[in-house]
Protein backbone atom coordinates (compact mmCIF):
# COMPACT_ATOMS: atom_id res chain seq x y z
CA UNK A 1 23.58 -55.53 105.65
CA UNK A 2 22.82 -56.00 101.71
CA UNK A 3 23.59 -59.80 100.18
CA UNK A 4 26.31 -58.02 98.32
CA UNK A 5 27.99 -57.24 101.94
CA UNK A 6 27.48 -59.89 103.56
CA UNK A 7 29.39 -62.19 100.93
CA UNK A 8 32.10 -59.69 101.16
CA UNK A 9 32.23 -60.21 104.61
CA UNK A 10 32.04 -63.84 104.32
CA UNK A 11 34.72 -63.87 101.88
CA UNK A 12 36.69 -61.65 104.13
CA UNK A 13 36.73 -64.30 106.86
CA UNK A 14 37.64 -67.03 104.93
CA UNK A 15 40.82 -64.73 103.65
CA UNK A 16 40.15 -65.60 100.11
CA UNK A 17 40.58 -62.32 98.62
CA UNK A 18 43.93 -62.23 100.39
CA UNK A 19 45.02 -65.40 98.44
CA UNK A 20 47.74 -64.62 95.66
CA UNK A 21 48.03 -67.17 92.24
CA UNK A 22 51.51 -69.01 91.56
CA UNK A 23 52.57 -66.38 88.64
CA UNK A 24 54.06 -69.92 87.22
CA UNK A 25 50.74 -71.48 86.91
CA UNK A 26 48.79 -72.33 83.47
CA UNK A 27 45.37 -70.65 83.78
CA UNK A 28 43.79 -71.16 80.68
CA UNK A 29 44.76 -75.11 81.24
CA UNK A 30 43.52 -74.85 84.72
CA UNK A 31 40.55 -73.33 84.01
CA UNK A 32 39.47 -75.22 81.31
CA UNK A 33 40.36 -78.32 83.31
CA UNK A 34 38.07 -76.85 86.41
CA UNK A 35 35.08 -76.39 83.58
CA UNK A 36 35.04 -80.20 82.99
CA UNK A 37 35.37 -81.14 86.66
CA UNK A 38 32.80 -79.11 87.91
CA UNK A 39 30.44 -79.27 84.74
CA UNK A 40 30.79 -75.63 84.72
CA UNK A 41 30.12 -72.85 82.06
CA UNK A 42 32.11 -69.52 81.78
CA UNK A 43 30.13 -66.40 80.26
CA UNK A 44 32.38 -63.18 79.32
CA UNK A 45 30.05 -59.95 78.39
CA UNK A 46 32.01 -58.37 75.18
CA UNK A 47 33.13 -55.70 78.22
CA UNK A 48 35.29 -57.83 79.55
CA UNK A 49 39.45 -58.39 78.93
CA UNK A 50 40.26 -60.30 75.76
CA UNK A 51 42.04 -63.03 77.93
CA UNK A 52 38.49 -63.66 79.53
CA UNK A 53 36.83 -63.68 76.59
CA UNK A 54 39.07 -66.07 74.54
CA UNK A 55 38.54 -68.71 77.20
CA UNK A 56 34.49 -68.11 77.86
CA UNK A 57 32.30 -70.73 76.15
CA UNK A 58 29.93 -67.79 75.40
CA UNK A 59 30.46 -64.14 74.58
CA UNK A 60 27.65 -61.76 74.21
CA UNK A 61 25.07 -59.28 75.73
CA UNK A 62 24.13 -59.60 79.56
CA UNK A 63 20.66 -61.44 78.84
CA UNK A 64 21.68 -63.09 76.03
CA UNK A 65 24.72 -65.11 77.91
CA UNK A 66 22.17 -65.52 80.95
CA UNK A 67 19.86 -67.31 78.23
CA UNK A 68 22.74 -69.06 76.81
CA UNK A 69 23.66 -70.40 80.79
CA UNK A 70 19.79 -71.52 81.44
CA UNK A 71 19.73 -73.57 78.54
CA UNK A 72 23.00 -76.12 78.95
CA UNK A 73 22.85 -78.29 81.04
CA UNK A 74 26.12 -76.72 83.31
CA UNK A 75 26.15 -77.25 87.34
CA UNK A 76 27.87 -73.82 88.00
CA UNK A 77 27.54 -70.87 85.85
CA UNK A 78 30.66 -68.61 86.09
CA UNK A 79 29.42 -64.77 84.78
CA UNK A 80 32.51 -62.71 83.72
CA UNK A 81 30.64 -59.28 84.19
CA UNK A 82 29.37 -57.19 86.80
CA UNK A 83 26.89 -58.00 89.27
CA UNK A 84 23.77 -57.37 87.91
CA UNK A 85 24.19 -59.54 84.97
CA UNK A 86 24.74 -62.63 87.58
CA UNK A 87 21.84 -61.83 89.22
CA UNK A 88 19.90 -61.99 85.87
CA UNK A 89 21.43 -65.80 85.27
CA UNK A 90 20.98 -66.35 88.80
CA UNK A 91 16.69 -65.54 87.95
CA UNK A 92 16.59 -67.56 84.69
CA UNK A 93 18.82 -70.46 86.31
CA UNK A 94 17.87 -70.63 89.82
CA UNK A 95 18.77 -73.93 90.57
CA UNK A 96 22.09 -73.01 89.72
CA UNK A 97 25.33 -72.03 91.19
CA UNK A 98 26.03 -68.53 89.88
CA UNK A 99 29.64 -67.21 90.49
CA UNK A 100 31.32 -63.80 90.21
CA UNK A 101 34.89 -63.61 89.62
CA UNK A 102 35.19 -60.19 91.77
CA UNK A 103 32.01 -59.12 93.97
CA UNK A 104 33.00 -55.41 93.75
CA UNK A 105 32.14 -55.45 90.18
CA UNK A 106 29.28 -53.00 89.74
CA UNK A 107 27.72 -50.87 87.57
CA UNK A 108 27.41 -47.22 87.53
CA UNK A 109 24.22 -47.43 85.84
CA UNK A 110 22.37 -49.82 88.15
CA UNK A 111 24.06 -47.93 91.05
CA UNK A 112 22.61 -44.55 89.80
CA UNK A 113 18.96 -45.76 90.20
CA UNK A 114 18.57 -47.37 94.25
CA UNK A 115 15.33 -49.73 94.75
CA UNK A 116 14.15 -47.81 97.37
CA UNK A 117 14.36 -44.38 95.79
CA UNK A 118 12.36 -45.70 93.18
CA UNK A 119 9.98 -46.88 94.99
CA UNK A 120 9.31 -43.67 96.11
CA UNK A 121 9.30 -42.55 92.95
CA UNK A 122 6.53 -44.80 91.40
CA UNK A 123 4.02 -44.27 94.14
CA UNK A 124 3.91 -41.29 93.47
CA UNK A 125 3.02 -42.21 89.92
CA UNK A 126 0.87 -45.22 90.02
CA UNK A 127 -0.96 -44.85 86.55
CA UNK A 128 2.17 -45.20 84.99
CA UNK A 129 3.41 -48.58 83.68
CA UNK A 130 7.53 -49.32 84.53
CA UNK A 131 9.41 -50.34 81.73
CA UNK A 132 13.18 -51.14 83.28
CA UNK A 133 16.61 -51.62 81.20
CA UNK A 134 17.75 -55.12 81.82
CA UNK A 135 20.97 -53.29 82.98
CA UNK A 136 19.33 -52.81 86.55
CA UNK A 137 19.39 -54.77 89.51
CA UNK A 138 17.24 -57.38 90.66
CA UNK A 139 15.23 -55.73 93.03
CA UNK A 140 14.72 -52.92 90.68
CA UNK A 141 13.06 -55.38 88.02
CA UNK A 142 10.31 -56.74 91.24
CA UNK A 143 9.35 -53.06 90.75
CA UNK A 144 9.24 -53.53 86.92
CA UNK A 145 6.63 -53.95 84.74
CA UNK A 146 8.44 -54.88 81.47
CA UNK A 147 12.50 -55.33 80.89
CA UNK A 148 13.76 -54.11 78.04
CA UNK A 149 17.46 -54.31 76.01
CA UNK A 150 18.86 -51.71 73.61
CA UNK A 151 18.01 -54.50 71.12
CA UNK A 152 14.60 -54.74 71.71
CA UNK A 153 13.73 -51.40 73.90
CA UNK A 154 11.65 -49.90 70.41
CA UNK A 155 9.45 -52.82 70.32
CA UNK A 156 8.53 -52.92 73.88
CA UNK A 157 7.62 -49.04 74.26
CA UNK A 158 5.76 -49.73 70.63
CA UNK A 159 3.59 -52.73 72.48
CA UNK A 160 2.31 -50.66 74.90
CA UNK A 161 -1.23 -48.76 74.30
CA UNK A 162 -0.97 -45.05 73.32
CA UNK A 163 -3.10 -43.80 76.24
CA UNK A 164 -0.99 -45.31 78.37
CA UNK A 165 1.85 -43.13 80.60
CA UNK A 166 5.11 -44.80 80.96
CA UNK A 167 8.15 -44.67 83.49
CA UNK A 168 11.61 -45.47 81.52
CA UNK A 169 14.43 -46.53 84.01
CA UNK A 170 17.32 -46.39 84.35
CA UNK A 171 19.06 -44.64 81.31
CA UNK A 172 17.90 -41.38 80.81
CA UNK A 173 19.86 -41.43 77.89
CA UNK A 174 18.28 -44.80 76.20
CA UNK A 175 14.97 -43.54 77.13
CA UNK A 176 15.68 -39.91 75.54
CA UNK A 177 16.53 -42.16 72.19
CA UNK A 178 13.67 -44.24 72.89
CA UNK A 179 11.56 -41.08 73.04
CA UNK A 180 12.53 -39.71 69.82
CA UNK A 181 12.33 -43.89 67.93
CA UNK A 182 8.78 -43.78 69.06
CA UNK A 183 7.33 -40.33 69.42
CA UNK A 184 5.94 -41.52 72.55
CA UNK A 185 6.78 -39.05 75.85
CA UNK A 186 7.91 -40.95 78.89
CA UNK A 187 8.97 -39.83 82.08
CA UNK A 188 12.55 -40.60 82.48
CA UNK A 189 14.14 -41.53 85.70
CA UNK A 190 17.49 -39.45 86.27
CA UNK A 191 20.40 -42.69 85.45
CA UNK A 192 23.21 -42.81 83.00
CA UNK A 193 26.30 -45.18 82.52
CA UNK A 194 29.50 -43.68 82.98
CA UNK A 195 31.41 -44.54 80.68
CA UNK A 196 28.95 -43.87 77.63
CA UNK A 197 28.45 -40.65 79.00
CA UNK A 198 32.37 -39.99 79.04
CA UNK A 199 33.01 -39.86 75.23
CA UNK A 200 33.84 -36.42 73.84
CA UNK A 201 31.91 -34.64 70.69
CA UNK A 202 34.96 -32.34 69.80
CA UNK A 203 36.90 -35.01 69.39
CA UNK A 204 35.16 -37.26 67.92
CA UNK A 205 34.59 -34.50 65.15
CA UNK A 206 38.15 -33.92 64.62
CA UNK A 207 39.09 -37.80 64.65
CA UNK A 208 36.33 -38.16 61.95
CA UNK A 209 38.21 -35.56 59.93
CA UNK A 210 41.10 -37.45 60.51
CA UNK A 211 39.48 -41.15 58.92
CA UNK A 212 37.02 -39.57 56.09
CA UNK A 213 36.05 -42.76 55.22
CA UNK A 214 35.45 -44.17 58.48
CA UNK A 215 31.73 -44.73 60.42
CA UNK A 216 31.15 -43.48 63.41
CA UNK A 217 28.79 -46.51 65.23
CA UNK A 218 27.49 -45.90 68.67
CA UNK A 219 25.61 -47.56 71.78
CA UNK A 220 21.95 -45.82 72.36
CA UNK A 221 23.27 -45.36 76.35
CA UNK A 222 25.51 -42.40 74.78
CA UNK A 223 24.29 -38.67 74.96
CA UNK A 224 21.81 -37.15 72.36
CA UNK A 225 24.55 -35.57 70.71
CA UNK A 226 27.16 -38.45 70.38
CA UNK A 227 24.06 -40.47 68.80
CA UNK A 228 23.01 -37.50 66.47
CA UNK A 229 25.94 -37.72 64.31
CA UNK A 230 26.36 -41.77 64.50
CA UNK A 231 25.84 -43.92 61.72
CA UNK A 232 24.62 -46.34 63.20
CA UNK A 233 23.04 -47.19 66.83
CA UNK A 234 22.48 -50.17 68.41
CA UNK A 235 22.95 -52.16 71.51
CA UNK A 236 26.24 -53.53 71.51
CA UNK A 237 25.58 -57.36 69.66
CA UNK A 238 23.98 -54.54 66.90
CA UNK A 239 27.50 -53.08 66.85
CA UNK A 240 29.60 -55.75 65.90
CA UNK A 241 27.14 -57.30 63.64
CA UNK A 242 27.24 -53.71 61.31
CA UNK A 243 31.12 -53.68 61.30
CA UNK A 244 30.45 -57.55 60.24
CA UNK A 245 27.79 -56.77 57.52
CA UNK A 246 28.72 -53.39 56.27
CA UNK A 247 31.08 -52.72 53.13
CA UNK A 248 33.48 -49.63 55.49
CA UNK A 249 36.88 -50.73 56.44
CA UNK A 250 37.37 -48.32 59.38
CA UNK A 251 35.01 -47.71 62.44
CA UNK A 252 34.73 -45.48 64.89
CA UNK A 253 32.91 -47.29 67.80
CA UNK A 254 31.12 -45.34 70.83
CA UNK A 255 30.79 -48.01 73.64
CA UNK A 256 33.05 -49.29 76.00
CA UNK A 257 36.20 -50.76 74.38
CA UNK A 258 36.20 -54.53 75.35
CA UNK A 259 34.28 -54.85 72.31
CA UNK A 260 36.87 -53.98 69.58
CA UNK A 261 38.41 -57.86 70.62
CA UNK A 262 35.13 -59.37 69.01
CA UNK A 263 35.29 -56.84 65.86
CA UNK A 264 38.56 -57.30 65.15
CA UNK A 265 38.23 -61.02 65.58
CA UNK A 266 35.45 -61.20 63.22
CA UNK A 267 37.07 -58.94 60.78
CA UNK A 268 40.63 -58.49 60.82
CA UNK A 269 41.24 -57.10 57.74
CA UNK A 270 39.22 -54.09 59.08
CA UNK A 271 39.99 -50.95 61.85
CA UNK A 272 38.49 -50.38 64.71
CA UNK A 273 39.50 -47.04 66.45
CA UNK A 274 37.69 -46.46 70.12
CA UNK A 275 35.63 -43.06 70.47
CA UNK A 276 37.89 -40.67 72.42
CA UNK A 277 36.50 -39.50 75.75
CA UNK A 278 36.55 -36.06 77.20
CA UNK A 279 39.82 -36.12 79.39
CA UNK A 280 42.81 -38.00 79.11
CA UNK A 281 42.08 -41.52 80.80
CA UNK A 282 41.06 -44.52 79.78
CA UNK A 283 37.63 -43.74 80.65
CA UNK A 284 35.60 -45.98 77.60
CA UNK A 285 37.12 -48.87 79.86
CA UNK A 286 34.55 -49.51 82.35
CA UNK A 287 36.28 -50.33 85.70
CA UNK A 288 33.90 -52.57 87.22
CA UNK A 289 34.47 -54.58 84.29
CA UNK A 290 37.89 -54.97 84.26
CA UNK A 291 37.86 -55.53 87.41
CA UNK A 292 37.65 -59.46 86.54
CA UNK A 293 40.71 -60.82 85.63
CA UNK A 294 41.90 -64.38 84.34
CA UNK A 295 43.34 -65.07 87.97
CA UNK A 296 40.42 -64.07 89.61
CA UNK A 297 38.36 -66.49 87.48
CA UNK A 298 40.81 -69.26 88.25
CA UNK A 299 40.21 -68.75 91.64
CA UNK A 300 36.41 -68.20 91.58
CA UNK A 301 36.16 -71.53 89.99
CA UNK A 302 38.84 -73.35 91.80
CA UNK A 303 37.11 -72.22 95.28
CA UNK A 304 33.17 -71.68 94.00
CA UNK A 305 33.35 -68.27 95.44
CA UNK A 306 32.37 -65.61 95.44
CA UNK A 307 28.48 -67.19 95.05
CA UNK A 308 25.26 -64.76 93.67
CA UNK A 309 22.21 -65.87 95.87
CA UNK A 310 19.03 -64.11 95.47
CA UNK A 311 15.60 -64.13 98.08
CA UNK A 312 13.24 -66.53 96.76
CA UNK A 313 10.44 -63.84 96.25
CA UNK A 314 13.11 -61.28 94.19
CA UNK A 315 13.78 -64.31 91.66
CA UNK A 316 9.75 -64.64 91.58
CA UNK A 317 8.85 -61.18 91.63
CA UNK A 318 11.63 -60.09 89.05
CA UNK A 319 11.52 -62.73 86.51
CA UNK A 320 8.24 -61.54 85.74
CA UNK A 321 9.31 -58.42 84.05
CA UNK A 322 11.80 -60.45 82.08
CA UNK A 323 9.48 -62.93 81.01
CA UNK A 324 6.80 -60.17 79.47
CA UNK A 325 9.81 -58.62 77.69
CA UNK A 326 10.33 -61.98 76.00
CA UNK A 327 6.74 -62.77 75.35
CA UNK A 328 7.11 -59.38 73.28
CA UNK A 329 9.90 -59.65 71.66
CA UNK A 330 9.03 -63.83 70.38
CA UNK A 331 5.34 -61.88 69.02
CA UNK A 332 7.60 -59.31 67.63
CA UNK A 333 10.08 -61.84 65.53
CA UNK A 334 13.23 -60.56 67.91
């Protein structure tokens, strides 16, 4: 039985996901109230529901919030995202308790690339050096090498010697952009994120029709030919910072919606339209992220459950790969 199950289980016992919130009751007061009692700090990924992220003390990229969490001086860290993102706090902060609003929210993209099928994988391979998307698990990065982020992938592949053969993981589509930034071949393991790889090119042509003088701004975890015809690229931070910066008052934006809340925030007298996908849900909304919601964060908080705990030698082993990344990126000026 995985840690993941056996907290589910625990849960289970303890009936908590049965329990059901008094529809009467203020939860932005309560939760704000539990934050003070508990010394406690709430991180929202931009993914998440703009109710979560209106009350969150930080908003931002998965390893930027966990940096965010290990620097303040917070008892409990409460990490509105999916699962692998509270694992990361739970590396940098281990001393800390790190809470998940739902348990159940994954990620299709750390899913798509199982620790033990990659083990395989490298033995087969051992000349070649891992270099891991933070958006993997835990155990994953204890098989790493070097992390990267979208933000500072080009860097890292750049640091590494010519000579030297490389495994990208998970993203086959961030490492097929990464490929193309740097010139340098890597073998790709076989991973994508759903919903970046949802988003339709038709469409997106005709919609561009449509707003002439929009720009079309997309993720690097998108298909080659979503990112051929962007704008712009970059990891999601890079997004909203270009929408900030740049002179256009429409956008088209390729990523997964929860996003447009910060853009529009940051400039309202500006458009943000979301990048159609290729049927007719809602499928730039990523599931497992909205799978938080305000009363589940209530209740997280209000019970300290459900709770991320990590093996003492994954947290050792794994934090490794995230510290080279950083060494890296603070030579690089990132």
């Amino acid at each position: 039985m995985t840690t993941l199950d056996k907290a589910t289980a625990q849960l289970e016992r303890t009936g908590f996901l049965d329990l059901e919130v008094d529809p009467t009751l203020d939860l932005v007061a309560e939760i704000n109230r539990l934050k003070k009692e508990k010394n406690a700090v709430i991180l929202a990924h931009y993914y998440q529901d703009s109710e979560i992220q209106d009350v969150a003390d930080y908003i931002g990229d998965s390893l930027g919030l966990s940096q965010q969490a290990a620097a303040t001086d917070a008892d409990i860290i409460v990490f509105a995202g999916v699962h692998f993102m509270a694992e990361t706090a739970k590396m940098l902060s281990p001393s800390k308790k790190v809470l998940l609003p739902d348990l159940k929210a994954g990620c299709s993209l750390a899913d798509s690339c199982p620790p033990s099928l990659f083990r395989a994988f490298k033995e087969k391979h051992p000349d070649h050096l891992v270099v891991s998307y933070i958006n993997c698990t835990a155990e994953l990065k204890t098989l790493t090498d070097i992390c990267c982020t979208s933000t500072n992938a080009v860097q890292i592949i750049e640091s590494i010697p010519a000579d030297q053969p490389i495994i990208f993981a998970p993203d086959k589509n961030l490492g097929a952009y990464l490929e193309k930034k740097t010139g340098r071949k890597m073998l790709l393991w076989n991973g994508a994120c759903m919903v970046h790889e949802i988003f339709s090119l038709e469409k997106i042509v005709k919609l561009r029709q449509r707003h002439p003088n929009a720009k079309f701004i997309a993720h690097p975890e998108c298909e080659a030919p979503i990112l051929e015809i962007a704008d712009y690229i970059g990891s999601t931070t890079g997004l909203l910072n270009f929408t900030i910066r740049d002179s256009a008052t429409e956008f088209i934006v390729a990523t997964e919606s929860g996003i447009l809340h910060q853009m529009q925030l940051k400039s309202p007298h500006k458009t943000f339209i979301p990048a159609p996908p290729d049927n007719q849900c809602a499928c730039n909304d990523c599931p497992h992220m909205k799978r938080n919601t305000l009363e589940k964060l209530w209740l997280c908080m209000q019970y300290e459950l459900p709770e991320i705990t990590l093996p003492d030698w994954v947290i050792r082993e794994g934090v490794a790969s995230i510290n080279r990344m950083l060494e890296i990126s603070k030579k690089a000026g990132l």
